[in-house]
Protein backbone atom coordinates (compact mmCIF):
# COMPACT_ATOMS: atom_id res chain seq x y z
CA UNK A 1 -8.43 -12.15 -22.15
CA UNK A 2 -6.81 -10.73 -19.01
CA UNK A 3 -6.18 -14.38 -17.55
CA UNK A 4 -4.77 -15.34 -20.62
CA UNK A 5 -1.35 -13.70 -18.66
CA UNK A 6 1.32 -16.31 -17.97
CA UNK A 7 1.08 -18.05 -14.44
CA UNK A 8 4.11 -17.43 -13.69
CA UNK A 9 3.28 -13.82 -14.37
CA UNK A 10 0.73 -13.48 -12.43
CA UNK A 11 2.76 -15.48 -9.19
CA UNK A 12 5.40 -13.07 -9.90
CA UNK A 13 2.74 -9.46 -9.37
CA UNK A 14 0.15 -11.42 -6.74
CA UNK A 15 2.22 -13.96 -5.05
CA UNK A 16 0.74 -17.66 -4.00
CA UNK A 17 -2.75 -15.67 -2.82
CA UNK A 18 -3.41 -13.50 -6.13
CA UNK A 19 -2.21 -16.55 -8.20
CA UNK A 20 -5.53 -18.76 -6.52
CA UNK A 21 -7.42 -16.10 -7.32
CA UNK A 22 -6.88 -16.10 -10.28
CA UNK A 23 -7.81 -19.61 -10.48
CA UNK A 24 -10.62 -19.58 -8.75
CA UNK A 25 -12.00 -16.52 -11.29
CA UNK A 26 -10.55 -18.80 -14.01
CA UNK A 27 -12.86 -22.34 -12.74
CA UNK A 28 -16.48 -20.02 -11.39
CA UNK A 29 -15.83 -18.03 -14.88
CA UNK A 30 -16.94 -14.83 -12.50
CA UNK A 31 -14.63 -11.69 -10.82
CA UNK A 32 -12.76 -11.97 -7.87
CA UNK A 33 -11.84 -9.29 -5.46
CA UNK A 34 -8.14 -9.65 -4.53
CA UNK A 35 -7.16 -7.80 -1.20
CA UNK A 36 -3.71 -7.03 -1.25
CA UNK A 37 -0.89 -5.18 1.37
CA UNK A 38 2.03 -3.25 0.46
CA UNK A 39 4.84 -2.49 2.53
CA UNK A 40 4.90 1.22 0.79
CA UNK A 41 1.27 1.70 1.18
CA UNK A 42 -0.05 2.79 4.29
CA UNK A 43 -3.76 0.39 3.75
CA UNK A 44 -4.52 -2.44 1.38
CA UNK A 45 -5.89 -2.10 -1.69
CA UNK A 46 -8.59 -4.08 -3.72
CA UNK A 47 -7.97 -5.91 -7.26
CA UNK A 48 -10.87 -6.71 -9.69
CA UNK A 49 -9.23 -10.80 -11.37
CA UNK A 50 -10.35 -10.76 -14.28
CA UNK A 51 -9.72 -7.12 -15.42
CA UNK A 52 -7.41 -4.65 -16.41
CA UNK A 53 -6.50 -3.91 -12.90
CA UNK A 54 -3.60 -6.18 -12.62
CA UNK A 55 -1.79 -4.70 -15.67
CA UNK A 56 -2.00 -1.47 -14.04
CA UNK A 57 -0.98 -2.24 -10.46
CA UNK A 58 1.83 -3.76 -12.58
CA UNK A 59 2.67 -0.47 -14.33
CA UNK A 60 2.00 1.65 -10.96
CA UNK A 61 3.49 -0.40 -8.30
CA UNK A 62 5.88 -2.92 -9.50
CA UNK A 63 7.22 -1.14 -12.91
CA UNK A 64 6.75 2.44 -10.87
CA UNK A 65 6.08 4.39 -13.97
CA UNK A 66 4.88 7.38 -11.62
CA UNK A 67 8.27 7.45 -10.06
CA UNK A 68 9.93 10.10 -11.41
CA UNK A 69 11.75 13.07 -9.63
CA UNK A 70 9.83 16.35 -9.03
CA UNK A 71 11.50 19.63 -7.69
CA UNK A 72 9.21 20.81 -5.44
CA UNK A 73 6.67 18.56 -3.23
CA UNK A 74 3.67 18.94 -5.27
CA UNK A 75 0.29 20.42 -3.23
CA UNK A 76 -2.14 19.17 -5.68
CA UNK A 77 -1.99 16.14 -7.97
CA UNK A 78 -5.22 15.60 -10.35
CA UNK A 79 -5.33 11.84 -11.68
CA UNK A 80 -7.79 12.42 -14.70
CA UNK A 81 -9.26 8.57 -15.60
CA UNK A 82 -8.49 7.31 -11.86
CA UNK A 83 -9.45 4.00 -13.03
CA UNK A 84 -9.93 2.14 -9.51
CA UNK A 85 -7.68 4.26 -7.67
CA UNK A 86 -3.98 2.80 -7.88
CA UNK A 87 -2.21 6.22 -9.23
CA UNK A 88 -3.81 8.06 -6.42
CA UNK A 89 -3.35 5.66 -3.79
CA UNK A 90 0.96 5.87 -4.88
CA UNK A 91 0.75 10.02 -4.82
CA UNK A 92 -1.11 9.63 -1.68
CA UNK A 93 1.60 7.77 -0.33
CA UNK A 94 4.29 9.29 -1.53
CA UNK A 95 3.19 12.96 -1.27
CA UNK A 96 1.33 12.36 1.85
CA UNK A 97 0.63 16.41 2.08
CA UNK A 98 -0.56 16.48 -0.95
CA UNK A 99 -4.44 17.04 -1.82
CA UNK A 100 -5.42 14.50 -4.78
CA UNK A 101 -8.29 15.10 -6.95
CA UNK A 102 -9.24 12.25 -8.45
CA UNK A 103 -11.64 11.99 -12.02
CA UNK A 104 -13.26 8.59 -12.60
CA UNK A 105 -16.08 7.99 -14.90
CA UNK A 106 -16.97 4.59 -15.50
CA UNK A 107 -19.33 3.28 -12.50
CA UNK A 108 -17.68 0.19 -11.91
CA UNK A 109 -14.27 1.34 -11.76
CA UNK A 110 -15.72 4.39 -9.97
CA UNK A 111 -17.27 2.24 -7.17
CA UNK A 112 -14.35 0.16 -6.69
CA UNK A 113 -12.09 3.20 -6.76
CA UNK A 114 -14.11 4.75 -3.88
CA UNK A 115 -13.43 1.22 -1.59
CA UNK A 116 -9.33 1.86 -2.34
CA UNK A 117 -9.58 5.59 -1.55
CA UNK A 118 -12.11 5.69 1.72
CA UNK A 119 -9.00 5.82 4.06
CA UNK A 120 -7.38 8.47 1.98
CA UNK A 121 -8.87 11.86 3.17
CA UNK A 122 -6.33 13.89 0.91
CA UNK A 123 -8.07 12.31 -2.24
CA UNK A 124 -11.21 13.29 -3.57
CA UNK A 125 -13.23 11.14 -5.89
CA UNK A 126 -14.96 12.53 -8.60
């Protein structure tokens, strides 16, 4: 399972904050919502402990796997399987002229995608 992750792993991604969290999923067996603030990110964004959404803030934010060099500023990204919104939230800040169309799904991830996105008015959920 997702909290199965090393604590020392999940200090290292979430800091002292994410890391309770994590506990406290951990001890009421339930989901936590984790708010967290990024210097390169112009509004917090919302984590789902336990659930693949740590992994992936890993890969998008920390690991920056969508940080690779593009010619031209691009005028429209599509992020096809949005998931709850990290990839879109990272174009939207780094291409901030950019309009993002954004394809999500599953309901959960959907609903929790919209939350991250709402002060984003260059992406559009779908």
């Amino acid at each position: 399972m997702i909290l199965d992750m090393k604590i020392d792993k999940y200090f290292r991604i979430l800091g002292l904050s994410g890391l309770l969290c994590v506990i406290k999923a951990k001890v009421t067996n339930s989901t936590v919502y984790f708010k967290l603030k990024r210097q390169d990110c112009k509004f917090s964004l919302c984590l789902r402990i336990p659930s693949s959404d740590v992994p992936t803030y890993e890969q998008v934010f920390i690991d920056k796997e969508y940080d690779f060099l593009v010619k031209k500023q691009p005028k429209v990204i599509v992020d096809a399987g949005a998931n709850i919104g990290l990839a879109s939230i990272y174009f939207a800040n780094k291409y901030p002229d950019a309009k993002i169309i954004a394809i999500e799904p599953e309901q959960s991830n959907f609903e929790l995608f919209k939350e991250n996105v709402a002060p984003y008015p260059h992406i559009i959920p779908i």
